[in-house]
PDB file of N, CA and C in Angstrom:
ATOM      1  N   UNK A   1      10.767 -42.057 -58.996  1.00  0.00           N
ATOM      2  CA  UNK A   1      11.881 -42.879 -58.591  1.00  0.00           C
ATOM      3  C   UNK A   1      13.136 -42.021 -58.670  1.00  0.00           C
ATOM      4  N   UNK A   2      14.069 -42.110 -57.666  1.00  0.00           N
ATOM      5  CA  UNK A   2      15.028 -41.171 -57.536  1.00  0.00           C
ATOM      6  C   UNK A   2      16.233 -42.002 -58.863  1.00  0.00           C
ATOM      7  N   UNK A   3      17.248 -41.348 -59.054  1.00  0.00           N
ATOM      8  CA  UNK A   3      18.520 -41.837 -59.345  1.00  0.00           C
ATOM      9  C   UNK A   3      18.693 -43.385 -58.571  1.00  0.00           C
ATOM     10  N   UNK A   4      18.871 -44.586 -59.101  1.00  0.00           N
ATOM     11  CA  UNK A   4      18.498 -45.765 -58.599  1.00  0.00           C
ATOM     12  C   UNK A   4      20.537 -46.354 -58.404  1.00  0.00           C
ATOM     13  N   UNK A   5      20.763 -47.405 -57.724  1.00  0.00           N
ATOM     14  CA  UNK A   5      21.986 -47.393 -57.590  1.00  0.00           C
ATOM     15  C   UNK A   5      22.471 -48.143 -58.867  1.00  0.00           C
ATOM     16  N   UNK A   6      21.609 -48.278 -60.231  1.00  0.00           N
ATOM     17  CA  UNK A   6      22.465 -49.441 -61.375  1.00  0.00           C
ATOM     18  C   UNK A   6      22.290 -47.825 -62.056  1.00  0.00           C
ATOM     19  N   UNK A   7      22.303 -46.780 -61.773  1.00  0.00           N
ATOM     20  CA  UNK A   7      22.716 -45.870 -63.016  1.00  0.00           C
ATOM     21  C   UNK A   7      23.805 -45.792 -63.341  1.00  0.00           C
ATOM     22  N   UNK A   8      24.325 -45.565 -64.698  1.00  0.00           N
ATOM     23  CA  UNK A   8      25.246 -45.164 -65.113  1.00  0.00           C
ATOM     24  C   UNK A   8      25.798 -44.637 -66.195  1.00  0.00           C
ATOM     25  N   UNK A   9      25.776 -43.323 -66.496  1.00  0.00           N
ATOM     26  CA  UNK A   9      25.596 -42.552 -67.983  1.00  0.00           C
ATOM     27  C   UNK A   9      26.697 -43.076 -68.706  1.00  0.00           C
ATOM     28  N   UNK A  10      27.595 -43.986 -68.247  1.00  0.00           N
ATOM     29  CA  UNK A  10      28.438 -44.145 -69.491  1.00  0.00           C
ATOM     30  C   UNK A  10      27.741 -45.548 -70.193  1.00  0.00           C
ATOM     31  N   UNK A  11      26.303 -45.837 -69.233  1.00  0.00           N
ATOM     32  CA  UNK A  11      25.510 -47.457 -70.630  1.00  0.00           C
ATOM     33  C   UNK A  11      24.748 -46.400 -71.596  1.00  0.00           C
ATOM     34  N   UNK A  12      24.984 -45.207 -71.533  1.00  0.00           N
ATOM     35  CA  UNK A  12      23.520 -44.389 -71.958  1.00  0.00           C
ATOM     36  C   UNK A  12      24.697 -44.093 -73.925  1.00  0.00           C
ATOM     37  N   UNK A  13      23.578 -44.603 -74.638  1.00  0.00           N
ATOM     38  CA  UNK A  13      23.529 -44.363 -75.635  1.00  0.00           C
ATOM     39  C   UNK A  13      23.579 -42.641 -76.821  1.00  0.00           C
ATOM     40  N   UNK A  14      23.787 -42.019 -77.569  1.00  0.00           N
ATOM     41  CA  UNK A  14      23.667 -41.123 -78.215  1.00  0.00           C
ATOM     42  C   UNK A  14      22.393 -41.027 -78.817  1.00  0.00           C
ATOM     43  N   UNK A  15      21.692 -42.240 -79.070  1.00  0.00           N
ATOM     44  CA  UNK A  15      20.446 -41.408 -79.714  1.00  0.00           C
ATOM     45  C   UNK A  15      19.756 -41.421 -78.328  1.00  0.00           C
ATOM     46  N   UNK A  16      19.923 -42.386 -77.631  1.00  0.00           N
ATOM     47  CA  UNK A  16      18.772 -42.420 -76.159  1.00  0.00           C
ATOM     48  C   UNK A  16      19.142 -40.566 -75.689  1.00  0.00           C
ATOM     49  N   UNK A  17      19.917 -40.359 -75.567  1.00  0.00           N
ATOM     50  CA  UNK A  17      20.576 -39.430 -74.749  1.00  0.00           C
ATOM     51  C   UNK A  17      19.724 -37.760 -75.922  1.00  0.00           C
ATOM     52  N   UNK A  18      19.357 -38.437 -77.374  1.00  0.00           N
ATOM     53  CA  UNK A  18      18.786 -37.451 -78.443  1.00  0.00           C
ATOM     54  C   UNK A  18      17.274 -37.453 -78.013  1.00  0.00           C
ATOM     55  N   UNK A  19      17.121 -38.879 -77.794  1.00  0.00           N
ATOM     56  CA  UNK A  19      15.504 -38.921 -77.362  1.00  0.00           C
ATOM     57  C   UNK A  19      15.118 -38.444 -76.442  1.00  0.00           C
ATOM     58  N   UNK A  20      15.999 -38.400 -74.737  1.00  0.00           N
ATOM     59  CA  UNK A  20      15.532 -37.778 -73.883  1.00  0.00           C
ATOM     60  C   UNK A  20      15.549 -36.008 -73.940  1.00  0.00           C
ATOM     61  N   UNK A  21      16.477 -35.570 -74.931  1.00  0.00           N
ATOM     62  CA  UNK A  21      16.263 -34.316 -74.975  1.00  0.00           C
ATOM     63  C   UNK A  21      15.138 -33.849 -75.595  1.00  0.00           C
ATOM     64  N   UNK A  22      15.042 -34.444 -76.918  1.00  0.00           N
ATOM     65  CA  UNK A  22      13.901 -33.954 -77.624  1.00  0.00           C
ATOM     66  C   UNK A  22      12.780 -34.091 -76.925  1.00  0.00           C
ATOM     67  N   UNK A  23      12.040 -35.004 -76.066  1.00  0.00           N
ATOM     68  CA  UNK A  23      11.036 -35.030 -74.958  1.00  0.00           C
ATOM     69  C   UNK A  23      10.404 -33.893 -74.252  1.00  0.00           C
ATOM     70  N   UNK A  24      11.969 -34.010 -73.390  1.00  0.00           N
ATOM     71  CA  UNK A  24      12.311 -32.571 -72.656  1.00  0.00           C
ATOM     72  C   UNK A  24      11.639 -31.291 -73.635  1.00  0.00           C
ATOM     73  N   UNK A  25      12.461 -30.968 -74.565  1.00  0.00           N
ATOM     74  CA  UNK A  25      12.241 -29.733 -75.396  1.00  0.00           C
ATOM     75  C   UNK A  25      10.363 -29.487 -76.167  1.00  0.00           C
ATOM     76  N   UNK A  26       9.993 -31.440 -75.908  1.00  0.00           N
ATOM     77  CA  UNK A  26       8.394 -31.139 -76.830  1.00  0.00           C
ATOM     78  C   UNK A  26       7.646 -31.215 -76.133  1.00  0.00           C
ATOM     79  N   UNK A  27       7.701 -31.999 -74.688  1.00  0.00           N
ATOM     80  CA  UNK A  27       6.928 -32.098 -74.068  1.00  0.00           C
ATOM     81  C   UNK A  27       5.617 -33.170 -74.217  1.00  0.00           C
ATOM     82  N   UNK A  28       6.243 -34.195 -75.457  1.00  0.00           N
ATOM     83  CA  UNK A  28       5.529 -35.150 -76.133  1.00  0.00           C
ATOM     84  C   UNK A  28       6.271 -36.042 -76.688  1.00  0.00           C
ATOM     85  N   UNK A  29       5.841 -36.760 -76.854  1.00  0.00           N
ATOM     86  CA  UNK A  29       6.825 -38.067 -77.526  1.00  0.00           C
ATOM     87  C   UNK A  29       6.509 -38.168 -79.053  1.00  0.00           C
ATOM     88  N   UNK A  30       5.361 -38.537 -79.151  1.00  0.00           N
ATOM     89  CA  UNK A  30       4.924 -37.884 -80.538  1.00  0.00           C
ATOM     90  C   UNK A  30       5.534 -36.843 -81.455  1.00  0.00           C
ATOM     91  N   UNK A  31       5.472 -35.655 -80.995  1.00  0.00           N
ATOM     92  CA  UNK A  31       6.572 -34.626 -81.353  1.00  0.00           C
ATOM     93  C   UNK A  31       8.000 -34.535 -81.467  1.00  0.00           C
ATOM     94  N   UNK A  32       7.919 -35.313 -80.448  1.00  0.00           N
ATOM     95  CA  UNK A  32       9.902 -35.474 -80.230  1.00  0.00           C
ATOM     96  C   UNK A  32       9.856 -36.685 -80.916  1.00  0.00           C
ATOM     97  N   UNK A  33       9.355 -37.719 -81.500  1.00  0.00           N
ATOM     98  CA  UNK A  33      10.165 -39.167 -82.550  1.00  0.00           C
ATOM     99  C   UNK A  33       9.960 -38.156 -83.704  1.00  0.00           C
ATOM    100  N   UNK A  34       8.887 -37.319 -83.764  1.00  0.00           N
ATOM    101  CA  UNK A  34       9.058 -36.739 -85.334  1.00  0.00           C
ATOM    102  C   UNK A  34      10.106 -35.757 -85.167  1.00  0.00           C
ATOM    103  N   UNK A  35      10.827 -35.378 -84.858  1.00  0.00           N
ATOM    104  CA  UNK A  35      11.878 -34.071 -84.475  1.00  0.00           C
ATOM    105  C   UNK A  35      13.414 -35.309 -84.569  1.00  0.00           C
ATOM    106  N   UNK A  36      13.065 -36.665 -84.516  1.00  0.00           N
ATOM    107  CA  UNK A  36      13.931 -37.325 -84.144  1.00  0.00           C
ATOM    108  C   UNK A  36      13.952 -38.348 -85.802  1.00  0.00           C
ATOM    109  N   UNK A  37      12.866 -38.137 -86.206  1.00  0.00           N
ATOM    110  CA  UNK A  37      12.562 -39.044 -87.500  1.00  0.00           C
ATOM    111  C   UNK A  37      12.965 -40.279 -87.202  1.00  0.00           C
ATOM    112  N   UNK A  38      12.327 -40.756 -86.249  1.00  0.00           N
ATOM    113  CA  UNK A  38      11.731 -42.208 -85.780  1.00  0.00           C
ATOM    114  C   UNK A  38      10.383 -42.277 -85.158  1.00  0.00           C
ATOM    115  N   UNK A  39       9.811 -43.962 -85.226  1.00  0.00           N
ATOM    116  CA  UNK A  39       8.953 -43.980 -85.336  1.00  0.00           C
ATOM    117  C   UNK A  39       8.600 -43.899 -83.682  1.00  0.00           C
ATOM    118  N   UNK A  40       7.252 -43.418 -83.212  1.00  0.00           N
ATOM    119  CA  UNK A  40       7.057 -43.045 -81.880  1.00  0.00           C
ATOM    120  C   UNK A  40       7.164 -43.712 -81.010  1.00  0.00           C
ATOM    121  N   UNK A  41       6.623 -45.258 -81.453  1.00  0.00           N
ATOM    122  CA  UNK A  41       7.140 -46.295 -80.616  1.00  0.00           C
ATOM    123  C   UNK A  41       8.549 -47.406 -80.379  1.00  0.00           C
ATOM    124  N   UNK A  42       9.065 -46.483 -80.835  1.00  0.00           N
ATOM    125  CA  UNK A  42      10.588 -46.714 -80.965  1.00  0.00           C
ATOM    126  C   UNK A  42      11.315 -46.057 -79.933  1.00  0.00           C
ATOM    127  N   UNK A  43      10.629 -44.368 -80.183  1.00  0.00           N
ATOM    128  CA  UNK A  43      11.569 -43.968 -79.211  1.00  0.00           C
ATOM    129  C   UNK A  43      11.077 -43.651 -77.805  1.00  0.00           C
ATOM    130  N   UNK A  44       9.885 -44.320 -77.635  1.00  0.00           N
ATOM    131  CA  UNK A  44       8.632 -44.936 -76.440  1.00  0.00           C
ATOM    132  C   UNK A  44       9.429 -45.769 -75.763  1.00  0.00           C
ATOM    133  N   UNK A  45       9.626 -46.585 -76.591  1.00  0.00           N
ATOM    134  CA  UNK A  45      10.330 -48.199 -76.226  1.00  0.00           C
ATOM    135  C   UNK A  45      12.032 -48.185 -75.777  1.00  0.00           C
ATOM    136  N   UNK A  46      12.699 -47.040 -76.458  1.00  0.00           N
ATOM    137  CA  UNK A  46      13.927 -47.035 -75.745  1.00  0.00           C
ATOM    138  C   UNK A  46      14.134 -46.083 -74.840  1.00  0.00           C
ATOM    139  N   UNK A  47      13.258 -45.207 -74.198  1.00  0.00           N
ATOM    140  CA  UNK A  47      13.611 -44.446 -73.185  1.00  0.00           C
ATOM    141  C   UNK A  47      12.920 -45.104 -72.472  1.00  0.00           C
ATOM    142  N   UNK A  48      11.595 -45.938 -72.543  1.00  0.00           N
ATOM    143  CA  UNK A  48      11.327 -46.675 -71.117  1.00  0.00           C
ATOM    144  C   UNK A  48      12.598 -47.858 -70.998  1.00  0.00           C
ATOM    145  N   UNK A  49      12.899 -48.604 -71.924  1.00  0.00           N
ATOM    146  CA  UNK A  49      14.016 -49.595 -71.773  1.00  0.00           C
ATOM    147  C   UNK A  49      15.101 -49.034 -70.703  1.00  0.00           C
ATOM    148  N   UNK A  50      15.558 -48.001 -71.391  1.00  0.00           N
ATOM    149  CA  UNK A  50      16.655 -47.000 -70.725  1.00  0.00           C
ATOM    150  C   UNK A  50      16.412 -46.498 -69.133  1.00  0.00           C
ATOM    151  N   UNK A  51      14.817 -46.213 -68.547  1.00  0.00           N
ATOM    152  CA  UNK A  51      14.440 -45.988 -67.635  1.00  0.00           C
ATOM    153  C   UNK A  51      14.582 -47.197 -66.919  1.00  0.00           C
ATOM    154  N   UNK A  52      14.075 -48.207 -67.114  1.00  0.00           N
ATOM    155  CA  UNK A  52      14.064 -49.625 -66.308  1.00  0.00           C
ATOM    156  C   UNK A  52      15.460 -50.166 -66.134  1.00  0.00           C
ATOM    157  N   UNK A  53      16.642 -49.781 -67.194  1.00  0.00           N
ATOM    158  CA  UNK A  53      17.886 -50.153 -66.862  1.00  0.00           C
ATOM    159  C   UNK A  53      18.892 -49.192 -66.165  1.00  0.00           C
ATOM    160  N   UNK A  54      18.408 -48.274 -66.220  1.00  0.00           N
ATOM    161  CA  UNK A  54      18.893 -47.036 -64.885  1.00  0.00           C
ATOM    162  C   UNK A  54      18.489 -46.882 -63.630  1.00  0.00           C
ATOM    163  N   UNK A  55      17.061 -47.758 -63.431  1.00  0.00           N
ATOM    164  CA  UNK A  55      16.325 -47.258 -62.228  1.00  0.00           C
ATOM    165  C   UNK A  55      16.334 -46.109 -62.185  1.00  0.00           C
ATOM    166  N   UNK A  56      15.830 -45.186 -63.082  1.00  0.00           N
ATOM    167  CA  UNK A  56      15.345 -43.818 -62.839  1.00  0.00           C
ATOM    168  C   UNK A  56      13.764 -43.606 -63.721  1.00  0.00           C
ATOM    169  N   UNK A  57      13.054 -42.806 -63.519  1.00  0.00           N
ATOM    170  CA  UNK A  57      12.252 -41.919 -64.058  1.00  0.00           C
ATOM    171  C   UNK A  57      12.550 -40.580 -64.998  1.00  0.00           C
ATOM    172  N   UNK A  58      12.760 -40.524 -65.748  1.00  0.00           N
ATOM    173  CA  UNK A  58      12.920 -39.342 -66.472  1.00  0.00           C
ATOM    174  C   UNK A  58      11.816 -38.086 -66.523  1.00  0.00           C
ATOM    175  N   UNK A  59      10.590 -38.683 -66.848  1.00  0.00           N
ATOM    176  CA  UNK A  59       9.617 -37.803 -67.198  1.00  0.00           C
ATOM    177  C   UNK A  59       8.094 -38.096 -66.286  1.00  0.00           C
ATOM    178  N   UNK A  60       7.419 -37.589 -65.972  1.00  0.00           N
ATOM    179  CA  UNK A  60       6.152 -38.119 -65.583  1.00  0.00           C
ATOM    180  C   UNK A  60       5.148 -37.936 -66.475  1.00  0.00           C
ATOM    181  N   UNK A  61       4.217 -38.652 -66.580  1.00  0.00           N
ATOM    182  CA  UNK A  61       3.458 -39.058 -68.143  1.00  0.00           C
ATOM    183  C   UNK A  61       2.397 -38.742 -67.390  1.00  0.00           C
ATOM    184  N   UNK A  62       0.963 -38.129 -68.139  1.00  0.00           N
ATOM    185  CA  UNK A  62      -0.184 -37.145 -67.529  1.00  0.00           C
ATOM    186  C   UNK A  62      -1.032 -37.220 -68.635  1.00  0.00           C
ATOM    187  N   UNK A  63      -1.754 -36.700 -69.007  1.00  0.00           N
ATOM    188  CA  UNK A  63      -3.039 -37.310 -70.336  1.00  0.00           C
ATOM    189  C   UNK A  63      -2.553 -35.358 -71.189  1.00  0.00           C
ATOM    190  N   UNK A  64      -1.952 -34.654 -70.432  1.00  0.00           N
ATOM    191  CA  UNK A  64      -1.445 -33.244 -71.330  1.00  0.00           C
ATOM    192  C   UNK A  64      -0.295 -33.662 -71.968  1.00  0.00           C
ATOM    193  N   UNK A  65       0.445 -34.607 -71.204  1.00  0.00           N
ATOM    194  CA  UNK A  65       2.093 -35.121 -72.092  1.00  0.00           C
ATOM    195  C   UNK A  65       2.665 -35.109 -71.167  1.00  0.00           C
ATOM    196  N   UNK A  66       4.435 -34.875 -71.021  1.00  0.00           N
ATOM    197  CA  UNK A  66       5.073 -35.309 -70.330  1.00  0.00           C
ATOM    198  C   UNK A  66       5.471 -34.198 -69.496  1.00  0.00           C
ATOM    199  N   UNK A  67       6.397 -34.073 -68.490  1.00  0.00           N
ATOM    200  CA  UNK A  67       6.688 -33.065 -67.633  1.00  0.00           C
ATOM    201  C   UNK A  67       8.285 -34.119 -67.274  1.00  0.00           C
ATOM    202  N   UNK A  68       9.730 -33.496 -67.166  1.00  0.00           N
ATOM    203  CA  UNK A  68      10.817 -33.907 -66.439  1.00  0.00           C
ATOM    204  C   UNK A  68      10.312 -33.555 -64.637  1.00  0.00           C
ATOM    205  N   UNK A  69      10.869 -35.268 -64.038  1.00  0.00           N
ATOM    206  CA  UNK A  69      11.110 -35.161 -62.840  1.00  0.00           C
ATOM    207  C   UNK A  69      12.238 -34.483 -62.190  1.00  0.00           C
ATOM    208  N   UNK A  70      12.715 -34.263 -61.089  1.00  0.00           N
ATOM    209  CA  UNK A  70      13.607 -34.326 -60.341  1.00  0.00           C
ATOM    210  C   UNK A  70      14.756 -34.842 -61.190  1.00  0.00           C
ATOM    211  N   UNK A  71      14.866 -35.957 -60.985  1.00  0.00           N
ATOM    212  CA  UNK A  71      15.889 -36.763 -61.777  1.00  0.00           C
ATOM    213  C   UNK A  71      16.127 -36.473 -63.143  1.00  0.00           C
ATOM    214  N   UNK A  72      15.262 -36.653 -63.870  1.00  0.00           N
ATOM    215  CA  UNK A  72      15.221 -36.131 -65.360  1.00  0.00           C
ATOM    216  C   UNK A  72      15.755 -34.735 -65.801  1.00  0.00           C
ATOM    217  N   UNK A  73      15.524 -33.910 -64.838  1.00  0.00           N
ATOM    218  CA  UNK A  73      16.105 -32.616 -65.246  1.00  0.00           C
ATOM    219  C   UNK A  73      17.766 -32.553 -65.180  1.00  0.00           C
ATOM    220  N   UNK A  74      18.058 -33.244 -63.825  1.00  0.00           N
ATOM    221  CA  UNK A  74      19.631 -33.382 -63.722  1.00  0.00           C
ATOM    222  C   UNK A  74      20.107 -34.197 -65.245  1.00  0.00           C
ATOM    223  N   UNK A  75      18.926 -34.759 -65.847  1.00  0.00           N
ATOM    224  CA  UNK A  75      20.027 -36.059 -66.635  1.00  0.00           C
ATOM    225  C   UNK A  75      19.826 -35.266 -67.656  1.00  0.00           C
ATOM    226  N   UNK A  76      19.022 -34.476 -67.986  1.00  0.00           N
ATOM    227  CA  UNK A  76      18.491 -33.810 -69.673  1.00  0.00           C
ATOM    228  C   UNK A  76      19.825 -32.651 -69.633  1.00  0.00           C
ATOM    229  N   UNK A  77      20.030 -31.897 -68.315  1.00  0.00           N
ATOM    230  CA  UNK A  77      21.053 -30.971 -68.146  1.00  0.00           C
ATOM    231  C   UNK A  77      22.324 -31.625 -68.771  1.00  0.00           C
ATOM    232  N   UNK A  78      22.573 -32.885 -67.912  1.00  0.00           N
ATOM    233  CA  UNK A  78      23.932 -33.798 -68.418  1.00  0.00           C
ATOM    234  C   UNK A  78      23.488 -33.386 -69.628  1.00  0.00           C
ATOM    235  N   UNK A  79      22.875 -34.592 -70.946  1.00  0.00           N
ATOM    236  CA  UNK A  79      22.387 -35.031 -71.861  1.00  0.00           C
ATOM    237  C   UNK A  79      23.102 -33.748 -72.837  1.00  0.00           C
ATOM    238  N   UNK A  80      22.583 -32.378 -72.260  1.00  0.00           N
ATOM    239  CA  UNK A  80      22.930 -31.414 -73.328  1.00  0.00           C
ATOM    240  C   UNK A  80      24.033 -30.935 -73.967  1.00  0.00           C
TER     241      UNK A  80
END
């Protein structure tokens, strides 16, 4: 899903904005809530929240872990 027209980085939160980096950087979610010292389905639950209220995709999910889309890379770049 591209950049959707309800985005807008100023609803985007500081830890959301911690979670999508750490992702980015682990390539797992698992890895990144422990890098984040929260629990995995926490920070599962607020980057999909965050995805569904941006209309974007951040990451594409695969049975190896995650990979940034298109979109996701522009926002992890912001994010940093």
């Amino acid at each position: 899903m591209a950049i959707g027209p309800t985005f807008d980085p100023r609803a985007t939160t500081i830890p959301v904005l911690r979670y999508l980096v750490a992702v980015a950087d682990h390539g797992n979610f698992g890895r990144a809530a422990r890098a984040c010292s929260v629990a995995q389905p926490t920070l599962s639950a607020q980057i999909a929240q965050w995805e569904r209220r941006m209309g974007v995709h951040v990451f594409e999910r695969t049975n190896a872990g995650v990979r940034l889309t298109t979109a996701g890379e522009r926002i992890v770049v912001q994010a940093r």
